[in-house]
N, C-alpha and C. Protein backbone atom coordinates (compact mmCIF):
# COMPACT_ATOMS: atom_id res chain seq x y z
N UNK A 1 127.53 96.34 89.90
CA UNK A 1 126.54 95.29 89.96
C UNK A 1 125.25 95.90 90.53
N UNK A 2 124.24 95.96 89.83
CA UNK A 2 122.99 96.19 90.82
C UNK A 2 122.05 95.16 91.17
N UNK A 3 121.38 95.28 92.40
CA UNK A 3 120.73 94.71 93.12
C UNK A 3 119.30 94.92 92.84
N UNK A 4 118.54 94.33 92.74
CA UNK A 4 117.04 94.36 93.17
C UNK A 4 116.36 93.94 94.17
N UNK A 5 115.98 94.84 94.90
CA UNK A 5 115.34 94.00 96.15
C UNK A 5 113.46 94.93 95.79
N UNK A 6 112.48 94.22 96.73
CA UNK A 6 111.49 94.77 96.81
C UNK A 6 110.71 94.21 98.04
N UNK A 7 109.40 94.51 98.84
CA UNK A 7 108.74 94.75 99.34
C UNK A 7 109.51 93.53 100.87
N UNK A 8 109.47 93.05 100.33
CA UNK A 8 109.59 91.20 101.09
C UNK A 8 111.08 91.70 101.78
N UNK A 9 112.17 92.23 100.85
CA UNK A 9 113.50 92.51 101.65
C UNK A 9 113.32 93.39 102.75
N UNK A 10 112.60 94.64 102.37
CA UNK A 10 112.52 95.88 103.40
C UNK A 10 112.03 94.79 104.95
N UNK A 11 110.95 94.03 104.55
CA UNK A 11 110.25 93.79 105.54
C UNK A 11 110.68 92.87 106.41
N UNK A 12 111.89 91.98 105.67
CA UNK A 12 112.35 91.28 106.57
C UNK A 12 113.94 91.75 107.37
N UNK A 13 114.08 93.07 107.02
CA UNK A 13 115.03 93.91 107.67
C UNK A 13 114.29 94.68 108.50
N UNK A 14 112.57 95.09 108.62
CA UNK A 14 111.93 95.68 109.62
C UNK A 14 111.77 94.72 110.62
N UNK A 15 111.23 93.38 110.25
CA UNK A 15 110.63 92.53 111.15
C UNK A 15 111.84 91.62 111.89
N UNK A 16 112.79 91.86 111.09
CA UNK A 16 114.26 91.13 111.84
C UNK A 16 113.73 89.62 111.70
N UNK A 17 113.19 89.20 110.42
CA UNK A 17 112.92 88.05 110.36
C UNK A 17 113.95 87.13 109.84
N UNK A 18 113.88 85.85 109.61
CA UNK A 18 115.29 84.71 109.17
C UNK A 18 116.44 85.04 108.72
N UNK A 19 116.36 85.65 107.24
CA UNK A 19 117.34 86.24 106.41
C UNK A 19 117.87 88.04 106.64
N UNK A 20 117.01 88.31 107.82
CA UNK A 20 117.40 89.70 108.29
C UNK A 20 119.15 89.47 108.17
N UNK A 21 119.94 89.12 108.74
CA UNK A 21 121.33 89.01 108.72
C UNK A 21 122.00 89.30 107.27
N UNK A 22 121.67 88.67 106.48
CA UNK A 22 121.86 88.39 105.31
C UNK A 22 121.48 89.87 103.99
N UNK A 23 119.95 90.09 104.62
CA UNK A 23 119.67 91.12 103.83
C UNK A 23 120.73 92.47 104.43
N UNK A 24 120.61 92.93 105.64
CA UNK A 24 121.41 93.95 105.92
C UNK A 24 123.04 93.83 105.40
N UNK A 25 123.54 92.66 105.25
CA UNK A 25 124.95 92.34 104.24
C UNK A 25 124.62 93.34 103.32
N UNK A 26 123.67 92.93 102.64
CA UNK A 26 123.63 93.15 101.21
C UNK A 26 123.37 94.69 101.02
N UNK A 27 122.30 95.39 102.31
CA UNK A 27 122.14 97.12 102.06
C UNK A 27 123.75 97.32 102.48
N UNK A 28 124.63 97.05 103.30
CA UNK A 28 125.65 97.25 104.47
C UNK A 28 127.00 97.29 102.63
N UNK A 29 126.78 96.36 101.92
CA UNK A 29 127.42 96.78 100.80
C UNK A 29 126.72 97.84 99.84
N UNK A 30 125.78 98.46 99.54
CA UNK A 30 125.25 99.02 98.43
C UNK A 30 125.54 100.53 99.22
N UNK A 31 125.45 100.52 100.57
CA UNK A 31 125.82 101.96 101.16
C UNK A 31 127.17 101.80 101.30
N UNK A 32 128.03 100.97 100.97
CA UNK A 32 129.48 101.21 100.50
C UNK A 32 130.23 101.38 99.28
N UNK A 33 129.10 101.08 98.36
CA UNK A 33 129.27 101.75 97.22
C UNK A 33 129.72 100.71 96.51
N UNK A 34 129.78 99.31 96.78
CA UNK A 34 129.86 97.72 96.31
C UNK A 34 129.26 97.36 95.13
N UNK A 35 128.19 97.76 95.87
CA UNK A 35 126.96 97.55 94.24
C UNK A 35 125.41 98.30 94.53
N UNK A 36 125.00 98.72 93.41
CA UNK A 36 123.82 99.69 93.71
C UNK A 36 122.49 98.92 93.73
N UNK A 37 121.82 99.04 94.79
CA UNK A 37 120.87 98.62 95.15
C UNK A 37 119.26 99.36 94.27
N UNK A 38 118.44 98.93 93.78
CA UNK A 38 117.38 99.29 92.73
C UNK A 38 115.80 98.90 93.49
N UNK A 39 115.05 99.89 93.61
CA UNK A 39 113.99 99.48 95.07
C UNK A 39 112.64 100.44 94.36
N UNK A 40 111.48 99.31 93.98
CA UNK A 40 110.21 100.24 93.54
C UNK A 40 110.04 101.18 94.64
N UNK A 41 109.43 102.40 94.25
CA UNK A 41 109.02 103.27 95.39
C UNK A 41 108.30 102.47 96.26
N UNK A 42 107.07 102.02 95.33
CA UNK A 42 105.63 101.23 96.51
C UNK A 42 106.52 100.37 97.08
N UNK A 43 107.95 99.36 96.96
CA UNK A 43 108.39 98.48 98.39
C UNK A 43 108.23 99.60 99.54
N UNK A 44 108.84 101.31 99.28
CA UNK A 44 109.22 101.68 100.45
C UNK A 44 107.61 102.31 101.35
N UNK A 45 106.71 102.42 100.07
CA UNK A 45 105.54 102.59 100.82
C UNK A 45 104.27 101.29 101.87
N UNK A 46 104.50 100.28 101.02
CA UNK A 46 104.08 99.18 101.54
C UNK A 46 104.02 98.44 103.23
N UNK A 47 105.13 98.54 103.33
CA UNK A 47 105.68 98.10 104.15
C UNK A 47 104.87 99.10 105.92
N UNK A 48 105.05 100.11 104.64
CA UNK A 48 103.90 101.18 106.48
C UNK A 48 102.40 100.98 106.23
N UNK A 49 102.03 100.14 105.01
CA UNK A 49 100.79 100.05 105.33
C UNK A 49 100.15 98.53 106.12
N UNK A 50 101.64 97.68 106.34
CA UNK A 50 101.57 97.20 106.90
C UNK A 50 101.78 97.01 108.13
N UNK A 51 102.84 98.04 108.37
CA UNK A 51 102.81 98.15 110.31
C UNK A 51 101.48 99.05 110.41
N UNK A 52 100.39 99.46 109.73
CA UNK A 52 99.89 100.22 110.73
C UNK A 52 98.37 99.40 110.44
N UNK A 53 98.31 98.54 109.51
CA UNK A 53 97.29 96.84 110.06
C UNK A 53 97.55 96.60 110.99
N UNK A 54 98.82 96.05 110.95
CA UNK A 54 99.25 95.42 112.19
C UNK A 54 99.11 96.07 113.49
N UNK A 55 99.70 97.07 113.76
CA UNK A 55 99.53 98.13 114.95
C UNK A 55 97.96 97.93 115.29
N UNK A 56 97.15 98.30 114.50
CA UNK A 56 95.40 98.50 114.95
C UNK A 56 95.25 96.84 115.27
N UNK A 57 96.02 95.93 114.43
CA UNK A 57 95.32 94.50 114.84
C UNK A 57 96.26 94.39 116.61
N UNK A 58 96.80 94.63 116.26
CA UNK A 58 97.89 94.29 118.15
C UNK A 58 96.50 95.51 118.35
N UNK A 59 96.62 96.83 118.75
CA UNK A 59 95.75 97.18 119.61
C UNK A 59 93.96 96.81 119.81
N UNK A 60 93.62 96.02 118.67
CA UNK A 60 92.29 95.70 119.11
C UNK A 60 92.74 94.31 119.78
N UNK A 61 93.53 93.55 119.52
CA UNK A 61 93.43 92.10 120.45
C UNK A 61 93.83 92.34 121.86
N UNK A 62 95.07 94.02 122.04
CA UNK A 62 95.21 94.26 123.19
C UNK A 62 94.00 94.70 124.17
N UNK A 63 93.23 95.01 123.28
CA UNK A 63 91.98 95.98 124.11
C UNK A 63 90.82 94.88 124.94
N UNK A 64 90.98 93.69 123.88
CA UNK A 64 90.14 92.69 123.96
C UNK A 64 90.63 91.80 125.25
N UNK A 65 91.85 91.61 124.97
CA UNK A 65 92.47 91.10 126.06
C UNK A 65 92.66 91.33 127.58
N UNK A 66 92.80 92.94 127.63
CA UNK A 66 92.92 93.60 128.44
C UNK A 66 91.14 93.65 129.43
N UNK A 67 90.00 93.72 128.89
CA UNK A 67 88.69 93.47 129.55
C UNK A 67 88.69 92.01 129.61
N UNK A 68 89.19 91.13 129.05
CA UNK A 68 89.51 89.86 129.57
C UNK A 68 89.72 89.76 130.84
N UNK A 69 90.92 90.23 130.73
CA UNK A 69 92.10 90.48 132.42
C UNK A 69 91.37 90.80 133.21
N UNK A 70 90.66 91.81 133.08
CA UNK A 70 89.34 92.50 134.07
C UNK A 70 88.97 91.79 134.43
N UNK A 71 88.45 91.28 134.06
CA UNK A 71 87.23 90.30 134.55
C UNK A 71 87.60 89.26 134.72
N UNK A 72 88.66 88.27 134.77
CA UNK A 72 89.34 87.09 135.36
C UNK A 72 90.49 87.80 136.81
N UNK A 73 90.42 89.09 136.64
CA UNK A 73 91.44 89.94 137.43
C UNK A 73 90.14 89.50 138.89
N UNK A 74 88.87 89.63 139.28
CA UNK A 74 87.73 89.48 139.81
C UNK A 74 87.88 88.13 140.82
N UNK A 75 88.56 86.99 140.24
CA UNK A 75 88.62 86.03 140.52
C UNK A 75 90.48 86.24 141.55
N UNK A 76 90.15 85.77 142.21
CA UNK A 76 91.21 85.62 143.30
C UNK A 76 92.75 84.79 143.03
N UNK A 77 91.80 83.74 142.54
CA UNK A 77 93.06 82.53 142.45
C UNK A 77 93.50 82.73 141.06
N UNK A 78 93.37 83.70 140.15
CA UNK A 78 93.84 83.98 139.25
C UNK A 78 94.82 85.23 138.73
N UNK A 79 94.70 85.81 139.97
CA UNK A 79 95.66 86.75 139.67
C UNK A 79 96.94 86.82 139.67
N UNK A 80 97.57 86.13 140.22
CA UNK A 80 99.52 85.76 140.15
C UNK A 80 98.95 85.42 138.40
N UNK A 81 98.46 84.31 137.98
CA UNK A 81 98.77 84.49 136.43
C UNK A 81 98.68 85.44 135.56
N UNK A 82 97.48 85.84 136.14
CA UNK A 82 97.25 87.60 134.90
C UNK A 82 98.37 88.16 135.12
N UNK A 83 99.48 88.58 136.45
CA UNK A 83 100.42 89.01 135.78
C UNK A 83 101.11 88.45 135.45
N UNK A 84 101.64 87.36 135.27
CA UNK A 84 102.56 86.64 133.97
C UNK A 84 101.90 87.34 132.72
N UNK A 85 101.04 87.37 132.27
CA UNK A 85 99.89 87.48 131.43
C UNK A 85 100.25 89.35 130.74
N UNK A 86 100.86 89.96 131.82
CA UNK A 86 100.70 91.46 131.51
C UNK A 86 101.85 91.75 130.62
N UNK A 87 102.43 90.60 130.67
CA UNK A 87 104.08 91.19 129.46
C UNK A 87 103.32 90.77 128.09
N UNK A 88 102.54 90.12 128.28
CA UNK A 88 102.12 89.79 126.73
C UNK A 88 101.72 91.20 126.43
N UNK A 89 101.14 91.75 126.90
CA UNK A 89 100.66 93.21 126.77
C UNK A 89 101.43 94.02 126.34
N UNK A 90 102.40 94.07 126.86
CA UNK A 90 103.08 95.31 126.97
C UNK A 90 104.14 94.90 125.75
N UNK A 91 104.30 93.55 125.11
CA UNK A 91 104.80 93.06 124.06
C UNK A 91 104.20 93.68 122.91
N UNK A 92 103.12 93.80 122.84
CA UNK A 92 102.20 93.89 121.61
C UNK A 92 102.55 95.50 121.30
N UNK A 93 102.34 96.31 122.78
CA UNK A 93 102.54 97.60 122.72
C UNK A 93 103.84 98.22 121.98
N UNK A 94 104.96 97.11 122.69
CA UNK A 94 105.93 97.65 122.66
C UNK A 94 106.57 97.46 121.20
N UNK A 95 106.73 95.92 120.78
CA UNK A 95 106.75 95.65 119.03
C UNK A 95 106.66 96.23 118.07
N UNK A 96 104.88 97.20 118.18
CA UNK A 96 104.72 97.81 117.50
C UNK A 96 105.05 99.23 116.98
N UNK A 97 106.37 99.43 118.15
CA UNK A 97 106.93 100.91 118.24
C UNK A 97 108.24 100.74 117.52
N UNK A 98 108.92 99.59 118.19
CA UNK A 98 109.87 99.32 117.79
C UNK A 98 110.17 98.68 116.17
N UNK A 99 108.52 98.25 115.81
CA UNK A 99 108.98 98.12 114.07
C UNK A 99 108.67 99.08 113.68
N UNK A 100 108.04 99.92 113.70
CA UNK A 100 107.92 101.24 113.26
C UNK A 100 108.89 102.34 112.97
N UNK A 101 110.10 102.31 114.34
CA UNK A 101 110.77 103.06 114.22
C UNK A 101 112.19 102.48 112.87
N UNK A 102 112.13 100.84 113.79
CA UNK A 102 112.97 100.50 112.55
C UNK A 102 112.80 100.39 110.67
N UNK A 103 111.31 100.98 110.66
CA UNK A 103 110.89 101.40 109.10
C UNK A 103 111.55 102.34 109.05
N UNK A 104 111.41 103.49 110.08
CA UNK A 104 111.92 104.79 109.55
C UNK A 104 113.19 104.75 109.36
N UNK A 105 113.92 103.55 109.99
CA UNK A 105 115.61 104.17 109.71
C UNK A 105 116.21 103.47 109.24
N UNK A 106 115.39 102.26 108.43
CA UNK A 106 116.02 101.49 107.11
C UNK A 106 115.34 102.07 105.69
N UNK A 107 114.30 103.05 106.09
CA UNK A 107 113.37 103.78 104.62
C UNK A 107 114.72 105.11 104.71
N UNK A 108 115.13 105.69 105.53
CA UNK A 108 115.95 106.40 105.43
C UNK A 108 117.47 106.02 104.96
N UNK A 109 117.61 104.88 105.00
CA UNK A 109 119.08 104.05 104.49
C UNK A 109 118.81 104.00 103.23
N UNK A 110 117.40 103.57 102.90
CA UNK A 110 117.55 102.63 101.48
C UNK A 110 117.30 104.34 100.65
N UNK A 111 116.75 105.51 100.88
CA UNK A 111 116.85 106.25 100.56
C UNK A 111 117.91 106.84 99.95
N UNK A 112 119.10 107.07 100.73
CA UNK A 112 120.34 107.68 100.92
C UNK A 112 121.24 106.78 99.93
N UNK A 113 120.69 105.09 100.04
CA UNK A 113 121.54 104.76 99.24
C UNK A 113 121.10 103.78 98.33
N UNK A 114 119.82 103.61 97.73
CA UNK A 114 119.82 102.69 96.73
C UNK A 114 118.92 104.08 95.26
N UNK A 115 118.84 103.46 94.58
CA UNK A 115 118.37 103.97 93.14
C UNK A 115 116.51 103.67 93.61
N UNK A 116 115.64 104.51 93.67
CA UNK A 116 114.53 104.30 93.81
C UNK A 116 113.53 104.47 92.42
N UNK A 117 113.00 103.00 92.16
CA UNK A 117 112.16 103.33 91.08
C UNK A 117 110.58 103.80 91.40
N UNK A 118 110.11 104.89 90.20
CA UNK A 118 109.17 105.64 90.61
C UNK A 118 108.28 104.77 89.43
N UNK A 119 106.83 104.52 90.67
CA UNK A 119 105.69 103.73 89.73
C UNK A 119 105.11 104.78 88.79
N UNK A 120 105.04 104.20 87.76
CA UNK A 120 104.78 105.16 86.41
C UNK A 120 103.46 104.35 85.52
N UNK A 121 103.36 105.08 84.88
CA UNK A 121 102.12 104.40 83.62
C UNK A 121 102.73 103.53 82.95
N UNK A 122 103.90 104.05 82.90
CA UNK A 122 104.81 103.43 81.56
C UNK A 122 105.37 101.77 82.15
N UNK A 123 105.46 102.08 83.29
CA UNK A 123 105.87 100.79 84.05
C UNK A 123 104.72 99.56 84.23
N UNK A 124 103.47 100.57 84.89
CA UNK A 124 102.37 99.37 84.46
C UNK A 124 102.01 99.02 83.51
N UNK A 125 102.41 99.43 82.00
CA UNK A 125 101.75 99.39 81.19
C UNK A 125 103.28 98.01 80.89
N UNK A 126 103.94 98.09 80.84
CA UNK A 126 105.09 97.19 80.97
C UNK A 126 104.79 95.69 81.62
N UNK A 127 104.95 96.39 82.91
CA UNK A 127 104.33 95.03 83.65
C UNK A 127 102.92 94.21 83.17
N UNK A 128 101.98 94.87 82.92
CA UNK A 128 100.73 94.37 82.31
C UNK A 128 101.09 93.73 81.55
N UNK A 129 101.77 93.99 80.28
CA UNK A 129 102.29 93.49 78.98
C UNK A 129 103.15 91.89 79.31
N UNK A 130 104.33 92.66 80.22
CA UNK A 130 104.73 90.99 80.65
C UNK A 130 104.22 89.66 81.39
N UNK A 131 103.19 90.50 81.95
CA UNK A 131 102.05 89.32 82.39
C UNK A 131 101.56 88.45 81.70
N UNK A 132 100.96 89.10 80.24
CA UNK A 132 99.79 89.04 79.51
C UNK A 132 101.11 87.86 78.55
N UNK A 133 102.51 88.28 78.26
CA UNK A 133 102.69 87.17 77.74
C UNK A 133 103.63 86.19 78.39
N UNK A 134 103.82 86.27 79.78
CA UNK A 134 103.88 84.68 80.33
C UNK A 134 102.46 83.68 80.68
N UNK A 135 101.32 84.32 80.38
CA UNK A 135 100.40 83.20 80.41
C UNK A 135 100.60 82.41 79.86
């Protein structure tokens, strides 16, 4: 039986989002040899061009945030909250390591074990075509 997954599966096995449980079933059989899993290259590239938006967007809101702190840090009666305030920080920091690493070692799973399709001319020229006649 083969599988198709693309961009949206990887990401919700990086981001450990809703159906994370569910999707790792489904790699957790294709690396058992259940059924072969079928994955455009660009899902496995995509996905890092989105942790590393993301990464620069967490570090500019951290940066922003952080001269925030400064300068409410100034004020007396506010400092027991800024540190409540400092895990948000160190959240943003830390998230962004931890999805990162978990790209690398589900891009290395889906590697090892699914069928990777390589974007070709022949493929866009395909896809174009099937576009052009579901209008």
């Amino acid at each position: 039986m083969n599988i198709y997954v693309e961009t949206n599966f990887v990401l919700e096995l990086v981001f450990q989002q809703e159906q994370f449980a569910s999707c790792e079933q489904i790699l957790q059989l294709c690396e058992a040899g259940q059924a072969q899993m079928i994955i455009p290259a660009y899902s496995l590239a995509e996905p890092h061009e989105k942790l590393t938006r993301q990464a620069k967007s967490r570090r500019d809101l951290q940066q922003i945030l952080n001269n925030e702190l400064r300068q409410l840090a100034r004020t007396a009666s506010y400092t027991t909250r800024i540190n409540s305030i400092r895990d948000i920080e160190s959240l943003l920091v830390q998230s962004s390591g931890e999805e990162r690493q978990r790209f690398v070692d589900y891009r290395e799973r889906f590697l090892k074990s699914a069928e990777v399709i390589a974007l070709t001319v022949n493929i866009l020229s395909e896809a174009a075509n099937m576009k052009i006649l579901t209008i």
